[in-house]
Protein backbone atom coordinates (compact mmCIF):
# COMPACT_ATOMS: atom_id res chain seq x y z
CA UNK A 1 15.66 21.31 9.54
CA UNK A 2 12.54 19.31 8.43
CA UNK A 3 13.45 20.41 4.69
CA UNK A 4 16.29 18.27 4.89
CA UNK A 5 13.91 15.13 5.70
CA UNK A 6 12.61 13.39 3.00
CA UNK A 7 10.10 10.26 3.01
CA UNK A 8 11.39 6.99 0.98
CA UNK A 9 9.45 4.63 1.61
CA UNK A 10 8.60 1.66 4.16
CA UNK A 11 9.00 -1.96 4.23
CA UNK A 12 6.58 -4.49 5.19
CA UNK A 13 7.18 -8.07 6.58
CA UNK A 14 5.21 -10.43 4.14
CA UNK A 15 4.52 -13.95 3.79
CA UNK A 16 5.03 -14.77 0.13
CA UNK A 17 7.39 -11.86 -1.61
CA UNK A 18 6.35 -13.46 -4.79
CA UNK A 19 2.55 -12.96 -4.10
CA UNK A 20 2.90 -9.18 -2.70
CA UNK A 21 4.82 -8.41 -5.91
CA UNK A 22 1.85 -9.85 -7.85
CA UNK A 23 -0.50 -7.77 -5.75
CA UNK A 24 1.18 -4.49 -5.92
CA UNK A 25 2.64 -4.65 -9.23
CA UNK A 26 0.14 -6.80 -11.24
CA UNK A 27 -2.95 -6.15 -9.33
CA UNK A 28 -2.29 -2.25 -8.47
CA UNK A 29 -0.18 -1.37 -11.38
CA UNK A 30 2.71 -0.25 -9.66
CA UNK A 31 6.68 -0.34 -10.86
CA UNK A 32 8.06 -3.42 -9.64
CA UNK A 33 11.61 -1.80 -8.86
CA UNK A 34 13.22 -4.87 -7.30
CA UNK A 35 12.81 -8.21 -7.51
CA UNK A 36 14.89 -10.40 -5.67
CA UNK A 37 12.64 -13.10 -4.55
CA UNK A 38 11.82 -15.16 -2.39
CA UNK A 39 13.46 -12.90 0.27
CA UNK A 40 12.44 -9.10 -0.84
CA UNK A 41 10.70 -6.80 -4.01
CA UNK A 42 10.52 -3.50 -3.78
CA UNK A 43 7.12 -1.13 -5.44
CA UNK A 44 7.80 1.96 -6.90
CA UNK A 45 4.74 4.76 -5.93
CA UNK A 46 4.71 7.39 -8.50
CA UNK A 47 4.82 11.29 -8.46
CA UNK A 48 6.45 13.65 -6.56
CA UNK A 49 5.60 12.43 -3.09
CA UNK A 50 5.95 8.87 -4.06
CA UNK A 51 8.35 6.39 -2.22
CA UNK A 52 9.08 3.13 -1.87
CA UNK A 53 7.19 -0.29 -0.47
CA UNK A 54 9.58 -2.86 0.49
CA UNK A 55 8.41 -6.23 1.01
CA UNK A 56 10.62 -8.46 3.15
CA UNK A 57 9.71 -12.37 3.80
CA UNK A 58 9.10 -12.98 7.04
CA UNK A 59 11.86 -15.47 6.88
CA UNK A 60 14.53 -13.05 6.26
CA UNK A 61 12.82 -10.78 8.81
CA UNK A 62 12.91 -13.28 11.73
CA UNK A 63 17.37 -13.32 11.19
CA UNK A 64 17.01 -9.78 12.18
CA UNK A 65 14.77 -11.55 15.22
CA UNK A 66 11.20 -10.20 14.22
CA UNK A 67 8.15 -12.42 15.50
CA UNK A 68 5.29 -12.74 13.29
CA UNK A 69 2.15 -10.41 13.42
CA UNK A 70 -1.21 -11.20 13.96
CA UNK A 71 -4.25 -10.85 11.35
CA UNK A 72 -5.07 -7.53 14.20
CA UNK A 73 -2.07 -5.85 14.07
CA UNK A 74 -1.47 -5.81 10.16
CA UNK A 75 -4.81 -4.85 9.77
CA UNK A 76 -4.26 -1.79 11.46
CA UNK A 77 -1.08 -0.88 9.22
CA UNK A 78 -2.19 1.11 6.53
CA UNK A 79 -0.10 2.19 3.16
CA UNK A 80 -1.62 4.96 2.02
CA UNK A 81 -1.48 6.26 -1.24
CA UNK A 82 -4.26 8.76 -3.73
CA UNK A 83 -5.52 9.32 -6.79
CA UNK A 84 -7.33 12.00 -9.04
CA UNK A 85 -9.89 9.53 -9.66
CA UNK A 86 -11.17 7.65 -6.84
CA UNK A 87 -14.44 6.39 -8.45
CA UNK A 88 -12.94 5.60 -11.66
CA UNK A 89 -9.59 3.26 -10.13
CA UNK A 90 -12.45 1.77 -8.04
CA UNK A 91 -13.82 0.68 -11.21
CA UNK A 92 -9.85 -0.38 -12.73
CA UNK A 93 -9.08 -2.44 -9.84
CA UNK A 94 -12.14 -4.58 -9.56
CA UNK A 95 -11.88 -5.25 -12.83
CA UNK A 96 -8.18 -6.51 -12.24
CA UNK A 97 -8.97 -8.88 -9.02
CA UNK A 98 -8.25 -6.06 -6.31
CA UNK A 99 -10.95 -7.02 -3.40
CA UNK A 100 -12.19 -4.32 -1.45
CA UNK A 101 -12.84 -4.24 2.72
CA UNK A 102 -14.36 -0.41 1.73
CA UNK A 103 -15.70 0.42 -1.92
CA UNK A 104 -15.31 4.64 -2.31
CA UNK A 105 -16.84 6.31 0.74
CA UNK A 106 -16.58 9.92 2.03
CA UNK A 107 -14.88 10.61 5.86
CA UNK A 108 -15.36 14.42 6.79
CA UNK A 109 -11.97 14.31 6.13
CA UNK A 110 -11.37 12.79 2.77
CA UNK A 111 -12.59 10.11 0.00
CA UNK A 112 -11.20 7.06 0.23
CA UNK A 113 -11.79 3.33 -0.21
CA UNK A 114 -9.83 0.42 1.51
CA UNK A 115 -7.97 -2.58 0.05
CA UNK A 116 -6.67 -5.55 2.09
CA UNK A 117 -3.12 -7.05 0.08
CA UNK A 118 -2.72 -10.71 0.52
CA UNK A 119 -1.33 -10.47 4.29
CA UNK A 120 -3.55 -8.24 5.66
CA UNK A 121 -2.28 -4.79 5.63
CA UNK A 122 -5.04 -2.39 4.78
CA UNK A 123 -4.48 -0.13 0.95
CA UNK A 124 -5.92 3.18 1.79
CA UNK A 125 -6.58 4.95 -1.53
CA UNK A 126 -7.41 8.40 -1.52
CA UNK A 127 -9.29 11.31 -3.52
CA UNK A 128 -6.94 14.01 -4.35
CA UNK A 129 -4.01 14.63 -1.73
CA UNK A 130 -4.03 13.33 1.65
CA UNK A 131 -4.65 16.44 4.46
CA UNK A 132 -5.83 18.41 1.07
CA UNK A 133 -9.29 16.69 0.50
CA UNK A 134 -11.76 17.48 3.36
CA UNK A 135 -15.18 16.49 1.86
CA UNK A 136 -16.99 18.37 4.78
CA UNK A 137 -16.12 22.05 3.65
């Protein structure tokens, strides 16, 4: 049954649609798929295992009757996407405005560094593919 599942994507509740497009797509690089500001974009991730990142305005979000998040809780969302080059994107995104919360850093279980996108949520970028990158063997 699980081969019949497939991941898309996820949506996030943002402030400013305008701004996370400007983040993900300028900033990160990513395919802007859908822009229909001020109420929602949508990111293209690339690759095989890539999905979508929706970004809905809080505004549209509270019709459905969501309540805002605190700086705490978006914090501990975290979109998490890799790369074959850690050290060298590191390098890219500075260079392009991205500030980091975590430069490049090994975990027993992986590389990574950590990007915060203009609402909060934490941009986990990893070395190589996620659950396939232990740096302690």
């Amino acid at each position: 049954m699980t081969d019949r599942i497939r991941y898309e994507g996820m949506t996030l509740t943002v402030e400013s649609v305008e701004r996370s497009i400007e983040f993900y797509g300028g900033k990160l690089g990513l395919t802007v798929e859908v822009n229909a500001a001020p109420a929602f974009g949508m990111i293209r991730v690339p690759g095989a295992g890539g999905g979508t990142i929706g970004l809905l305005s809080l505004a549209e979000a509270k019709k459905e009757g969501v309540e805002p998040s605190t700086p705490a809780q978006r914090r501990g969302i975290h979109v998490e996407l890799s790369t074959d080059d850690l050290d060298g994107l590191f390098e890219e995104l500075k260079a392009r405005g991205v500030v980091f919360a975590e430069p490049p850093h090994d975990e027993p279980w992986e590389r990574s560094m950590t990007a915060l996108d203009p609402d909060g949520y934490a941009v986990e970028l990893a070395q190589g593919r996620r659950g396939q990158n232990r740096t302690d063997r």
